[in-house]
N, C-alpha and C. Protein backbone atom coordinates (compact mmCIF):
# COMPACT_ATOMS: atom_id res chain seq x y z
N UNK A 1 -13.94 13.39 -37.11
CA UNK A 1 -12.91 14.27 -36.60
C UNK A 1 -11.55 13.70 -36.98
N UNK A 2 -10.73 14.53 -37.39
CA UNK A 2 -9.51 13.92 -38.17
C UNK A 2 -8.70 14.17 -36.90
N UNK A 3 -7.44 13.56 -36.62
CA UNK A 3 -6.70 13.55 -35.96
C UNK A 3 -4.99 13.60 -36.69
N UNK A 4 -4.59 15.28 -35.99
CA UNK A 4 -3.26 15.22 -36.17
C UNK A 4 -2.33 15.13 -36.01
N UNK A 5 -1.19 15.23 -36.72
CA UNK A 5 0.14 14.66 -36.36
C UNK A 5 0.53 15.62 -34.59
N UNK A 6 0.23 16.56 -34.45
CA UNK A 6 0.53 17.58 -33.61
C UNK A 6 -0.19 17.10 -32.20
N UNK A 7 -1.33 16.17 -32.51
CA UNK A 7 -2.17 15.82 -31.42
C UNK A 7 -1.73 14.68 -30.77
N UNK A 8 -1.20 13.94 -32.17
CA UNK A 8 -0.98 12.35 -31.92
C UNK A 8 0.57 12.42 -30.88
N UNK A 9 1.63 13.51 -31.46
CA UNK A 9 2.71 13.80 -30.61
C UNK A 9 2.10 14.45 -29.25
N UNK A 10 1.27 14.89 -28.97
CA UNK A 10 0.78 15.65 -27.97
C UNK A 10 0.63 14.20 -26.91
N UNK A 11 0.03 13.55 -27.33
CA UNK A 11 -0.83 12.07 -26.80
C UNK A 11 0.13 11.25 -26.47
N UNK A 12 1.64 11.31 -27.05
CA UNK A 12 2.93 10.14 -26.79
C UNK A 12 3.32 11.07 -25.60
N UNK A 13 4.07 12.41 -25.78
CA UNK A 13 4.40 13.04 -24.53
C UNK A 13 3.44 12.60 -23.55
N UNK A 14 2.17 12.83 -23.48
CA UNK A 14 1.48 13.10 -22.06
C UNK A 14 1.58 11.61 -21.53
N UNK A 15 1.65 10.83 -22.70
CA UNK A 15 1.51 8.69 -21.97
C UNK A 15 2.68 8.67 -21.35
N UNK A 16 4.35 9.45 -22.10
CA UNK A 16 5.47 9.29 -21.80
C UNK A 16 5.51 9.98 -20.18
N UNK A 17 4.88 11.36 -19.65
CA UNK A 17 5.12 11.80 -18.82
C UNK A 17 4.20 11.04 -17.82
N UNK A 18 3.31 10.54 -18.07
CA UNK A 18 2.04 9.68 -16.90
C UNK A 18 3.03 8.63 -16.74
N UNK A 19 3.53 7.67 -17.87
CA UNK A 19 4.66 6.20 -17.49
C UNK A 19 5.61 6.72 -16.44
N UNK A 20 6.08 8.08 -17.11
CA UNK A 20 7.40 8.01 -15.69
C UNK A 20 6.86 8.92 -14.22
N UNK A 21 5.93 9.74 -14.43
CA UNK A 21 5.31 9.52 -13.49
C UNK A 21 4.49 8.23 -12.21
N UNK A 22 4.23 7.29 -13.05
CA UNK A 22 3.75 5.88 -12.39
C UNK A 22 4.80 5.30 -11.96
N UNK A 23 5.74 4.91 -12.79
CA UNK A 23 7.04 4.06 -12.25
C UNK A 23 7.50 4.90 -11.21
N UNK A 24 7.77 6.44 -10.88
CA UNK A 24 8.52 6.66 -9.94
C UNK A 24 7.30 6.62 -8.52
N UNK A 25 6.01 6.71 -8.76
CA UNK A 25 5.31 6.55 -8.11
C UNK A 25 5.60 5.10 -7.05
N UNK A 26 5.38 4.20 -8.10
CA UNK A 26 5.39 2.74 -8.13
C UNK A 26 6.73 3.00 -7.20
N UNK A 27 7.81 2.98 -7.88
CA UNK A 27 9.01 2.76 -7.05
C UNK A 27 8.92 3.11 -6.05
N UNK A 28 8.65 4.37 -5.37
CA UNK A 28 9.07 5.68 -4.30
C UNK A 28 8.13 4.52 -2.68
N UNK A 29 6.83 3.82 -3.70
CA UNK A 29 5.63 3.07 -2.66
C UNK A 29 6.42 1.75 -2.26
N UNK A 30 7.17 1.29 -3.11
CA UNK A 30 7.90 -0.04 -3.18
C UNK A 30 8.83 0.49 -2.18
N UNK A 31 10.11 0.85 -2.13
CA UNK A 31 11.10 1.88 -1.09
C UNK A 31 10.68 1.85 -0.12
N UNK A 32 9.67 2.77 0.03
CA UNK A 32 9.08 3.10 1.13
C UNK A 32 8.61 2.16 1.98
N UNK A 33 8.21 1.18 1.60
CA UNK A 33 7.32 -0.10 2.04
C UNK A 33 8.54 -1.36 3.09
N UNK A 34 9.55 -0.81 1.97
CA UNK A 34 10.75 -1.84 2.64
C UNK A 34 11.34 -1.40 3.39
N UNK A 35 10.96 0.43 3.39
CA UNK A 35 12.30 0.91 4.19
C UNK A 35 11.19 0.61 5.62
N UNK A 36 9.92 1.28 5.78
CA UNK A 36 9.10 0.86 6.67
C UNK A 36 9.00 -0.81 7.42
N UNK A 37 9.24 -1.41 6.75
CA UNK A 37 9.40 -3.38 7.09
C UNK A 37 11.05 -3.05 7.45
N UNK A 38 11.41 -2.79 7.06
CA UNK A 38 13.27 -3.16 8.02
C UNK A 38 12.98 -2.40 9.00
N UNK A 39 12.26 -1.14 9.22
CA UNK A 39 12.28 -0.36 10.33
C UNK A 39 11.36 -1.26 11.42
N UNK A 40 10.24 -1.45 10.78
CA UNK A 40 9.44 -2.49 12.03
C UNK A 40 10.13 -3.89 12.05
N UNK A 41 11.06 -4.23 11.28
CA UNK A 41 11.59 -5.40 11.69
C UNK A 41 12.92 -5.44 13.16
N UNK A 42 13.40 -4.17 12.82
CA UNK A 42 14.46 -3.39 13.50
C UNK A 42 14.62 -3.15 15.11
N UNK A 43 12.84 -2.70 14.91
CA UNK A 43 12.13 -2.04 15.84
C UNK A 43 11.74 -3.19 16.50
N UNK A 44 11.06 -4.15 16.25
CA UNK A 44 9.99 -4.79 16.62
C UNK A 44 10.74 -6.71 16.81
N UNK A 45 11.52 -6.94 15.94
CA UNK A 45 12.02 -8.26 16.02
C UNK A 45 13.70 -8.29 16.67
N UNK A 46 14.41 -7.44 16.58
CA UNK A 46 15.80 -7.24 17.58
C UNK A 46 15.16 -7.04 18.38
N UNK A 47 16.23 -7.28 19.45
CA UNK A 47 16.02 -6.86 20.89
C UNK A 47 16.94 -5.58 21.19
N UNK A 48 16.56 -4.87 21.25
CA UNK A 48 17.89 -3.63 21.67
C UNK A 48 17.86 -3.26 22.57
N UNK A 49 18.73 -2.90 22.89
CA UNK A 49 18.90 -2.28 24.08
C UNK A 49 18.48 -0.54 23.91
N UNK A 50 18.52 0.13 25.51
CA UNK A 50 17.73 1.41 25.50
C UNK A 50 18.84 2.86 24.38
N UNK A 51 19.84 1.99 24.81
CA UNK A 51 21.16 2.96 23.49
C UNK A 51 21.11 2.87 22.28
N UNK A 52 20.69 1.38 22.07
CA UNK A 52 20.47 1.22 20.47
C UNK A 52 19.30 1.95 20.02
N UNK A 53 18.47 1.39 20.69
CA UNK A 53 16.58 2.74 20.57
C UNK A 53 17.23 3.98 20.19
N UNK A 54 18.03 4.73 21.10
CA UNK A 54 17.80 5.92 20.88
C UNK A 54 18.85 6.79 19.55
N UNK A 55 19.77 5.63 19.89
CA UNK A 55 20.71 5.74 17.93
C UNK A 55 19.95 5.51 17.08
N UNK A 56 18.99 4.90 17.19
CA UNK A 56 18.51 4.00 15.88
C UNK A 56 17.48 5.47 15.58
N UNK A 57 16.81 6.02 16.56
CA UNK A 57 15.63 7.09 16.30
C UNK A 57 16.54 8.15 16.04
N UNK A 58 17.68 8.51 16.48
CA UNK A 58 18.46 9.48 15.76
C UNK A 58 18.96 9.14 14.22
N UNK A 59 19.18 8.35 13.75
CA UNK A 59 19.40 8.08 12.75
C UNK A 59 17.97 8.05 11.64
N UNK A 60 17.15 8.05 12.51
CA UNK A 60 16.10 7.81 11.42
C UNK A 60 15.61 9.52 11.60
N UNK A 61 15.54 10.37 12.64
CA UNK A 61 15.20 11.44 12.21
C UNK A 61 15.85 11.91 11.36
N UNK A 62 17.70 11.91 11.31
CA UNK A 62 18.45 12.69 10.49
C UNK A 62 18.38 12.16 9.04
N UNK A 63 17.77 10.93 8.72
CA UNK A 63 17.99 10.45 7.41
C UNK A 63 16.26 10.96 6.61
N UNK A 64 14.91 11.03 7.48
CA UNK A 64 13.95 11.52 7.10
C UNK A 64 14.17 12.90 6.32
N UNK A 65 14.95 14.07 7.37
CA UNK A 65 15.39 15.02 6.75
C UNK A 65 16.19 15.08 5.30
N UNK A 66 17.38 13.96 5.31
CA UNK A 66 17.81 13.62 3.92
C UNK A 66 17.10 13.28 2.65
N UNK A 67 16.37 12.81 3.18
CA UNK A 67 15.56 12.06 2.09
C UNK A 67 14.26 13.14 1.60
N UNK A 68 13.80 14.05 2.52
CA UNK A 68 12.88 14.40 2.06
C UNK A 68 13.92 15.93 1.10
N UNK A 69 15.00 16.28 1.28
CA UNK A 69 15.90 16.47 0.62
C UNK A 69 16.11 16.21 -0.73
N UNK A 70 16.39 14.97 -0.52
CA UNK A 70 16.75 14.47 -2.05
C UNK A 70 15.25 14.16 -2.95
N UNK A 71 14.23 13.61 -2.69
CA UNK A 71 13.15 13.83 -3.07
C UNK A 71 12.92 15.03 -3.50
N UNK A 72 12.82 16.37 -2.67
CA UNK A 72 12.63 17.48 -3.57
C UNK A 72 13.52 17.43 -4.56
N UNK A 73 14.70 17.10 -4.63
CA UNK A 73 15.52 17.46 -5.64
C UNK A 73 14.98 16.34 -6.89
N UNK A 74 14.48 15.38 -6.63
CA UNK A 74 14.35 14.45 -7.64
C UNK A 74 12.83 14.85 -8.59
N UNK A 75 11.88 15.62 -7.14
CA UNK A 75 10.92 16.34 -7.72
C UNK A 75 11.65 17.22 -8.58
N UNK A 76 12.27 18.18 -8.32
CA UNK A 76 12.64 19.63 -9.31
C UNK A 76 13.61 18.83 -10.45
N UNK A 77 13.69 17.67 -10.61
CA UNK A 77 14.30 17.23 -11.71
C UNK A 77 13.55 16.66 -12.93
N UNK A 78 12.81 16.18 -12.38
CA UNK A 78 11.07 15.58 -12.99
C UNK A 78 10.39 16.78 -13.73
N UNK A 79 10.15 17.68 -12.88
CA UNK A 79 10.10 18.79 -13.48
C UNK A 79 10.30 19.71 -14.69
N UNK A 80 11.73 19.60 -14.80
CA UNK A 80 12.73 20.06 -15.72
C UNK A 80 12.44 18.82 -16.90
N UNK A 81 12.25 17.39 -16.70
CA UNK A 81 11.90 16.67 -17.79
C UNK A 81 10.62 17.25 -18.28
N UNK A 82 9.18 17.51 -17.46
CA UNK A 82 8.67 17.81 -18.09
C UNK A 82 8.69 19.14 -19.26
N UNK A 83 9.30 19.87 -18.55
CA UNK A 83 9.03 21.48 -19.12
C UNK A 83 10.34 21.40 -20.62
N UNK A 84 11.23 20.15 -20.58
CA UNK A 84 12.10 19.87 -21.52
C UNK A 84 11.47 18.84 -22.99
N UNK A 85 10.35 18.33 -22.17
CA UNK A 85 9.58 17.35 -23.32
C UNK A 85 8.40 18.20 -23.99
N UNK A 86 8.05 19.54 -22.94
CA UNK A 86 6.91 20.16 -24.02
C UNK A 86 7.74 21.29 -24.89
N UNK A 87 9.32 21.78 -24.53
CA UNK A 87 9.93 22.78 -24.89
C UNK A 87 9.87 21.91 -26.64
N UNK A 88 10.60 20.92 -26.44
CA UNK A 88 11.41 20.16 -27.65
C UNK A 88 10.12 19.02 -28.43
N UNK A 89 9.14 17.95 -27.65
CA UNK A 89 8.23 17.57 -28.23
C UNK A 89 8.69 16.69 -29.03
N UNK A 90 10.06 16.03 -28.87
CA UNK A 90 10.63 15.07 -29.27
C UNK A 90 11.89 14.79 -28.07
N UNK A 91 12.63 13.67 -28.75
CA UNK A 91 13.71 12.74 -27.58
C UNK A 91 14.87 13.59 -28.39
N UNK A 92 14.47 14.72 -27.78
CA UNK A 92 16.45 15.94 -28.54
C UNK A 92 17.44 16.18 -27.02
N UNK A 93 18.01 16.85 -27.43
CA UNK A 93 18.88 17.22 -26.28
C UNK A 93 18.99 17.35 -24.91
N UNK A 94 18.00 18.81 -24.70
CA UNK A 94 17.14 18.90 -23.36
C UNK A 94 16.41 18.05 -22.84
N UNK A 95 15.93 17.13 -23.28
CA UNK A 95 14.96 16.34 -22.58
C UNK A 95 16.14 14.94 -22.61
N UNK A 96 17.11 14.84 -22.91
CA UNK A 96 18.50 13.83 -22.88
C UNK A 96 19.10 14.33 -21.65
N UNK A 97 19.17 15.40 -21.64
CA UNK A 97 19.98 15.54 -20.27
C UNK A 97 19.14 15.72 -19.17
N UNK A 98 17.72 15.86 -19.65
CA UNK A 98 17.19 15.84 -18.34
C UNK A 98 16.51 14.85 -17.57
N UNK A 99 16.65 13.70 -18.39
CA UNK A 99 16.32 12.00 -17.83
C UNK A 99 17.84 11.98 -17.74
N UNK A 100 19.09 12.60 -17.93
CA UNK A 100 20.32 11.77 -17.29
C UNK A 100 20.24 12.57 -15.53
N UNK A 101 19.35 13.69 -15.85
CA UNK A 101 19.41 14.43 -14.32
C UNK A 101 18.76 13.79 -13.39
N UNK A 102 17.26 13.23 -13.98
CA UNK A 102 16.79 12.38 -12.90
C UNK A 102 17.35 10.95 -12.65
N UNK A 103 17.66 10.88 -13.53
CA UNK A 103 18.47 9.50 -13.35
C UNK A 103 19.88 9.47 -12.31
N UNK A 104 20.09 10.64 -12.12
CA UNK A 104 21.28 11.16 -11.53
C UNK A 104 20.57 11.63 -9.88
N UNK A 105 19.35 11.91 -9.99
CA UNK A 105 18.73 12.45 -8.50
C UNK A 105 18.39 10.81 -7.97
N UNK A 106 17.62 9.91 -8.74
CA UNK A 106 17.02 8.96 -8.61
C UNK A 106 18.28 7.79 -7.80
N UNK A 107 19.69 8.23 -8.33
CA UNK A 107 20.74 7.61 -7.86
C UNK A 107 21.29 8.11 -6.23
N UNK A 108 21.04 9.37 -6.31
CA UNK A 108 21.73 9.90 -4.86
C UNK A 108 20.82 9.59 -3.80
N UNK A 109 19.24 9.45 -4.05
CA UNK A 109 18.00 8.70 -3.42
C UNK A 109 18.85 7.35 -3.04
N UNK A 110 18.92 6.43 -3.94
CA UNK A 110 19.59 5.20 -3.59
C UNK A 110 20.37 5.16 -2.86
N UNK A 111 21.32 5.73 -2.93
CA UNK A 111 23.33 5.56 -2.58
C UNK A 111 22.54 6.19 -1.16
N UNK A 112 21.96 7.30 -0.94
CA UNK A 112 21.49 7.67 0.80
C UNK A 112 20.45 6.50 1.52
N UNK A 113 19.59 6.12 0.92
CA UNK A 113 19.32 5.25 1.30
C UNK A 113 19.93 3.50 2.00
N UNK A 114 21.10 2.95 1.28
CA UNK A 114 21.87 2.36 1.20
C UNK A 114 22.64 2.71 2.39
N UNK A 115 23.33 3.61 2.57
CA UNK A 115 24.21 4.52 3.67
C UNK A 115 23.28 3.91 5.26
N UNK A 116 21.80 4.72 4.99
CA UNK A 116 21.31 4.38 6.04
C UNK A 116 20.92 3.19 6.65
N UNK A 117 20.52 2.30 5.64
CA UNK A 117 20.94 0.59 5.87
C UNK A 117 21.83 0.83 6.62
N UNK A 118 23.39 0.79 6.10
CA UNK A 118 24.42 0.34 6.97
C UNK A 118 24.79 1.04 8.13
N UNK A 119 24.24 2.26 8.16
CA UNK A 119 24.60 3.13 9.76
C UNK A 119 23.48 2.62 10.52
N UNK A 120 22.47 1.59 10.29
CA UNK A 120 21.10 1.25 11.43
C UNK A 120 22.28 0.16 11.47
N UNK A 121 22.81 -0.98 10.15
CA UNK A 121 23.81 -2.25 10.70
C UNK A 121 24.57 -1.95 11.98
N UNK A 122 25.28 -0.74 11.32
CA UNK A 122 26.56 -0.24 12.53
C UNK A 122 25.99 -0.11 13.91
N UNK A 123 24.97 -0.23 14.17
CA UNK A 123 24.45 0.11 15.75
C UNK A 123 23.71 -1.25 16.49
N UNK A 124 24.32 -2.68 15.80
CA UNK A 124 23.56 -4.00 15.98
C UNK A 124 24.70 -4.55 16.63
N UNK A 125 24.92 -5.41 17.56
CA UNK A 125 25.47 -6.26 17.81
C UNK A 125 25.66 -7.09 16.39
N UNK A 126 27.20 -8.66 16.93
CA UNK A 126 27.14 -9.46 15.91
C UNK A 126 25.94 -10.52 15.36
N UNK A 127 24.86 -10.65 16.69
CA UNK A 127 23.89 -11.89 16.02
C UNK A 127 22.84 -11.28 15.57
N UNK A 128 22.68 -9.65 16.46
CA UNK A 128 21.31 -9.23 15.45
C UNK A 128 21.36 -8.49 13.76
N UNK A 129 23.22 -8.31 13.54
CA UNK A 129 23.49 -7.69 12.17
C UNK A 129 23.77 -9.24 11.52
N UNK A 130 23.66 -10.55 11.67
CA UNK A 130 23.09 -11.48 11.13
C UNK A 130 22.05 -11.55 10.50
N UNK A 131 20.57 -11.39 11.70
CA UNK A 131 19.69 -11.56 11.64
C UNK A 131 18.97 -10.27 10.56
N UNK A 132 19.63 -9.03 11.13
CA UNK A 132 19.47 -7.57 9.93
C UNK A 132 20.09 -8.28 8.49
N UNK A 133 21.25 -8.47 8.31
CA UNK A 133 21.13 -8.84 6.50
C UNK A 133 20.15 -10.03 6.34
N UNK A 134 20.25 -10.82 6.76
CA UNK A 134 19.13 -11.62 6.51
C UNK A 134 17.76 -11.22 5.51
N UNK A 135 16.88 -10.15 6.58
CA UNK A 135 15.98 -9.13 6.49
C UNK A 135 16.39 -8.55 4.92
N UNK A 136 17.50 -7.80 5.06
CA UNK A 136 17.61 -7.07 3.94
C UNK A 136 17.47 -7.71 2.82
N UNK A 137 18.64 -8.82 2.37
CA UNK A 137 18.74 -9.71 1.66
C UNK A 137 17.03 -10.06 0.81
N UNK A 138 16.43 -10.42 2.01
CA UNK A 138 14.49 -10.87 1.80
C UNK A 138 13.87 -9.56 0.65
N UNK A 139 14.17 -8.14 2.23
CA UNK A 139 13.66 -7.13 1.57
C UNK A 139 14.03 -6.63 -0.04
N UNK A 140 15.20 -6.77 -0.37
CA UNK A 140 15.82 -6.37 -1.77
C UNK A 140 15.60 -7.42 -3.05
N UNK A 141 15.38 -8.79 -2.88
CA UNK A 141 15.08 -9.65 -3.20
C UNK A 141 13.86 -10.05 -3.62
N UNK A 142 12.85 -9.38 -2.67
CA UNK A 142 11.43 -10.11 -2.68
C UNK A 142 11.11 -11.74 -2.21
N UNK A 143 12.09 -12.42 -1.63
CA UNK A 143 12.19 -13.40 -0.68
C UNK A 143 11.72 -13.50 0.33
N UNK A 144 10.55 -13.87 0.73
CA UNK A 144 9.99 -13.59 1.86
C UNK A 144 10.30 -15.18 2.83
N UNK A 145 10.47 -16.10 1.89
CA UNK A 145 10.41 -17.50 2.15
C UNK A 145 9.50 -17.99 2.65
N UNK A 146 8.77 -17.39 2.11
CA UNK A 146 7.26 -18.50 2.02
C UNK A 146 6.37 -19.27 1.16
């Protein structure tokens, strides 16, 4: 069975769309994992008081909503890469602007994320927003110090 040029391009797209499919996979599990460990660290290793509890769960409902927000949008951007890599079937235009789009969703994910770090900081006293960068520092790092 001969194999052609049309197949062999067929075979780079689909590896190209599975890679950035995995990495954002990979990433989104990584995120998630840390944002979950600062939350049980938050939760579970400060001491807060019954005001801080209930800021801290307001803040995390209103930022769930954000995020699952920007996620769709980072989905419908992913999207548009794909339907731009089978339009064109090479690295041309459309499929240029549409990794600068996800790259551009993949950023407003961050920068909200980041935000919400510092509005859980803003609701710590001075020794437990010590003890919170600390945490972060570990979490962003991969420093666990052990």
């Amino acid at each position: 069975m001969k194999i052609g040029g049309t197949q062999i391009l067929l075979a780079i797209v689909l590896a190209i769309i599975a890679g950035c499919i995995g990495a954002f996979a990979a990433s989104e599990w990584r995120d998630s994992r840390q944002q979950q460990g600062l939350h049980a660290f938050v939760h579970d290793e400060l001491e807060l008081d019954a005001a801080q509890h209930d800021q801290l769960d307001q803040l995390e409902a209103d930022f769930a909503i954000e995020r699952q927000r920007l996620e769709l949008s980072l989905r419908a951007a992913n999207a548009q890469l794909a339907k731009a890599m089978e339009e064109e079937h090479e690295y041309g235009p459309k499929v240029a602007a549409a990794i600068d789009e996800v790259h551009t969703r993949m950023g407003d994910l961050q920068k909200a994320t980041v935000s919400h770090v510092f509005a859980m900081r803003g609701l710590l006293d001075a020794e437990q927003q010590v003890q919170f960068d600390r945490q972060v520092a570990a979490s962003l790092t991969g420093d666990t110090g052990e």
